[in-house]
C-alpha atoms as a PDB file:
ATOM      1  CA  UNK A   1       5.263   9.057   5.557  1.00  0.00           C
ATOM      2  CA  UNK A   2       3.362  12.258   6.310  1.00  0.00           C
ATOM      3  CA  UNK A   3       4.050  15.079   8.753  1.00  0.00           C
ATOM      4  CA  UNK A   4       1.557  16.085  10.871  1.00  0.00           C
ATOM      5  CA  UNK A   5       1.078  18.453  13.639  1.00  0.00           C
ATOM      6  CA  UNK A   6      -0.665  15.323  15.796  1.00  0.00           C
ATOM      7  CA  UNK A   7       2.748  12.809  14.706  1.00  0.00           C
ATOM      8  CA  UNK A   8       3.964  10.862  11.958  1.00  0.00           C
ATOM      9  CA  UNK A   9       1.507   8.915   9.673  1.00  0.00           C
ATOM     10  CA  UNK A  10       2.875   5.863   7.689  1.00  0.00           C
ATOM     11  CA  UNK A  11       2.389   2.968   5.212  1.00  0.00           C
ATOM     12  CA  UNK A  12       4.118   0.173   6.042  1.00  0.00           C
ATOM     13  CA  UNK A  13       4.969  -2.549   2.709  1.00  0.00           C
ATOM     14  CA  UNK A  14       7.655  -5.322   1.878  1.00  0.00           C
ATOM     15  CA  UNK A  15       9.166  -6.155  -1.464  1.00  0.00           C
ATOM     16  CA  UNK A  16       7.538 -10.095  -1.441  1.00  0.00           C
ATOM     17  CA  UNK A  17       9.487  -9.942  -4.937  1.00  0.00           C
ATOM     18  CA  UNK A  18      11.029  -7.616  -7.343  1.00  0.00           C
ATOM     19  CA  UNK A  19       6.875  -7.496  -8.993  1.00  0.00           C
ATOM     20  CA  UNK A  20       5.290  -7.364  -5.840  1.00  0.00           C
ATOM     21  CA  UNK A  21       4.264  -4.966  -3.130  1.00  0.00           C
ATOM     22  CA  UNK A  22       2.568  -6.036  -0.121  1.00  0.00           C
ATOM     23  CA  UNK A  23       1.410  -3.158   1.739  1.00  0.00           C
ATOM     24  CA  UNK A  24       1.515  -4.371   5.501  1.00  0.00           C
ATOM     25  CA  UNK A  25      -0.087  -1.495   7.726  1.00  0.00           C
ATOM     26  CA  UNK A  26      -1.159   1.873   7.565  1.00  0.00           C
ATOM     27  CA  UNK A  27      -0.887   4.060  10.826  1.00  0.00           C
ATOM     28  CA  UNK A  28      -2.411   7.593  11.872  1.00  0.00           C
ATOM     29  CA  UNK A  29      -2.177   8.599  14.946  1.00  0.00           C
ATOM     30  CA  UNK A  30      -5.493   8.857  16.809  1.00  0.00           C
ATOM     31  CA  UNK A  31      -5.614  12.614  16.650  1.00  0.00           C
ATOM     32  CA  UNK A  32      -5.714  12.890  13.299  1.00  0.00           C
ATOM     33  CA  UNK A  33      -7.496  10.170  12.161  1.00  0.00           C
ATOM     34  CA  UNK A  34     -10.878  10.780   9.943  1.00  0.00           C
ATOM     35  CA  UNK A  35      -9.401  13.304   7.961  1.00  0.00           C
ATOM     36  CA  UNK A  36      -7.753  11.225   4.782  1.00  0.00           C
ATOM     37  CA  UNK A  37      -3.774  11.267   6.033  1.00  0.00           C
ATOM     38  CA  UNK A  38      -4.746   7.045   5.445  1.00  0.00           C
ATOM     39  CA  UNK A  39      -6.187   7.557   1.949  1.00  0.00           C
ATOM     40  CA  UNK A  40      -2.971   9.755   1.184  1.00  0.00           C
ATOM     41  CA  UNK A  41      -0.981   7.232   1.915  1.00  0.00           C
ATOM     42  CA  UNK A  42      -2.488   4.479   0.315  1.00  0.00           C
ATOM     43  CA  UNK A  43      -2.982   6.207  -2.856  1.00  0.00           C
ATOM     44  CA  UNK A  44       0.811   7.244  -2.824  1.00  0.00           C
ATOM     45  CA  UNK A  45       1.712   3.620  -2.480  1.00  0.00           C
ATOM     46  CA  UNK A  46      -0.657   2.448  -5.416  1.00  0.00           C
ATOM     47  CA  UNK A  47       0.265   5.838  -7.902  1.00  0.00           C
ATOM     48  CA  UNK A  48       3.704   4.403  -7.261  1.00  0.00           C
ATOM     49  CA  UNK A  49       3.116   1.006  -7.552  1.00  0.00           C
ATOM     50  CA  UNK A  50       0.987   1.728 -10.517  1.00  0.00           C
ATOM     51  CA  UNK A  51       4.010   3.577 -12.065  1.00  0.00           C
ATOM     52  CA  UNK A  52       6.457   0.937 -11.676  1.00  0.00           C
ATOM     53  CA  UNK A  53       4.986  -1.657 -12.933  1.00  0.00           C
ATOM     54  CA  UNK A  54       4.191  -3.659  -9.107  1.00  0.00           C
ATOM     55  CA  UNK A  55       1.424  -5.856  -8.050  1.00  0.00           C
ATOM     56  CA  UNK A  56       0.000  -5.364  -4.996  1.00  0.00           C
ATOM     57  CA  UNK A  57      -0.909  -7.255  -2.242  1.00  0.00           C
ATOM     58  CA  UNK A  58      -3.193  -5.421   0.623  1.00  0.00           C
ATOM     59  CA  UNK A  59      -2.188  -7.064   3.433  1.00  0.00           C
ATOM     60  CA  UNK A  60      -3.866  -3.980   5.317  1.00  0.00           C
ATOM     61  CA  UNK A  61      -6.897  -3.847   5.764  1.00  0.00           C
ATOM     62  CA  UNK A  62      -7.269  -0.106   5.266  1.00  0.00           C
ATOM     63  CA  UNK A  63      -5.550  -0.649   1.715  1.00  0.00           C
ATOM     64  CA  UNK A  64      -8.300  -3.229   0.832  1.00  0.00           C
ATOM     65  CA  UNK A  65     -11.066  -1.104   1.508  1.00  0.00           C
ATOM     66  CA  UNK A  66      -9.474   1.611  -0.174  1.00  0.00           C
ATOM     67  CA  UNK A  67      -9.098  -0.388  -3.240  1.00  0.00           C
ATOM     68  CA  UNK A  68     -12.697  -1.326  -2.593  1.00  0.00           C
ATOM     69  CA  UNK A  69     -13.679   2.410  -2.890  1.00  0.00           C
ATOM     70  CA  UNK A  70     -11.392   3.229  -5.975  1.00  0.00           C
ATOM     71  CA  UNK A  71     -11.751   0.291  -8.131  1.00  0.00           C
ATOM     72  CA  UNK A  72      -9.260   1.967 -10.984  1.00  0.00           C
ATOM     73  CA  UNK A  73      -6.833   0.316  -8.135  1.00  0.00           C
ATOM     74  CA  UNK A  74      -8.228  -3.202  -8.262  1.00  0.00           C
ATOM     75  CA  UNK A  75      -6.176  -4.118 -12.074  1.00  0.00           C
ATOM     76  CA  UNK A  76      -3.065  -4.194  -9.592  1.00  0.00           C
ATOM     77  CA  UNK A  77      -3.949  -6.278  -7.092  1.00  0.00           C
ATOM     78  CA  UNK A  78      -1.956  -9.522  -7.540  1.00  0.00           C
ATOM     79  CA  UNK A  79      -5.106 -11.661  -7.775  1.00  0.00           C
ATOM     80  CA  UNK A  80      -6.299  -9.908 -10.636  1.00  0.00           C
ATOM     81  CA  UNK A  81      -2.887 -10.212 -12.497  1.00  0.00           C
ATOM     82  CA  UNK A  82      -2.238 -13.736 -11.573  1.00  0.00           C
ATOM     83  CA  UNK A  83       0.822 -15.538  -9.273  1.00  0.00           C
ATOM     84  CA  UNK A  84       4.207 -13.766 -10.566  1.00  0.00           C
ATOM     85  CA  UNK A  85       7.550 -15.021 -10.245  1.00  0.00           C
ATOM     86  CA  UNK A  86       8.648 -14.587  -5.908  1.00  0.00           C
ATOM     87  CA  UNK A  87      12.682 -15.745  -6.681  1.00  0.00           C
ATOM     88  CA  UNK A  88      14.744 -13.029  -5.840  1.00  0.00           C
ATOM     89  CA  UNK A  89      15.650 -11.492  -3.208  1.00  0.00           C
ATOM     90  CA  UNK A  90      12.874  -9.559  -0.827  1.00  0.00           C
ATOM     91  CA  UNK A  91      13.433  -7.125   1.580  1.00  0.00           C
ATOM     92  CA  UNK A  92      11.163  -5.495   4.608  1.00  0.00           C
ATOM     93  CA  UNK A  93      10.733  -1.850   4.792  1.00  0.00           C
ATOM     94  CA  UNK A  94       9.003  -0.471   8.006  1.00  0.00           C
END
């Protein structure tokens, strides 16, 4: 989440398994939008899913074309890594 003088910006994911990351939605409010609070956010989420070892899944469609744009992202997208294991528990985080 980021602070900002217009409101809160947020990236929205859920654990689809202990490996994977789906990252759900990305929100800015209108104010602020154009000036990269989104691309903060989404390259937060992949630095730390990069870090831990997570695939990732860009549900959003902001994500996506972010990935698009920064193709050092694209080795962590699930499809590139192939199906992992889903049992275990999952959990939503909003």
């Amino acid at each position: 989440m980021l602070t900002l003088p217009e409101g809160e910006a947020k990236l929205s994911y859920r654990m689809v398994s202990p490996a994977v990351m789906d990252l759900t939605s990305t929100f800015v409010p209108s104010a602020a939008r154009g000036r990269g609070a989104g691309a903060k956010l989404a390259e937060a989420a992949l630095l730390y899913a990069r870090e831990q070892g997570l695939q990732v899944i860009p549900t959003c469609w902001y994500v996506g074309d972010y990935i698009e744009k920064h193709p050092a992202f694209a080795a962590l997208l699930e499809s590139a890594l192939g199906t992992p294991d889903r049992t275990g528990a999952s959990c939503d985080i909003g």
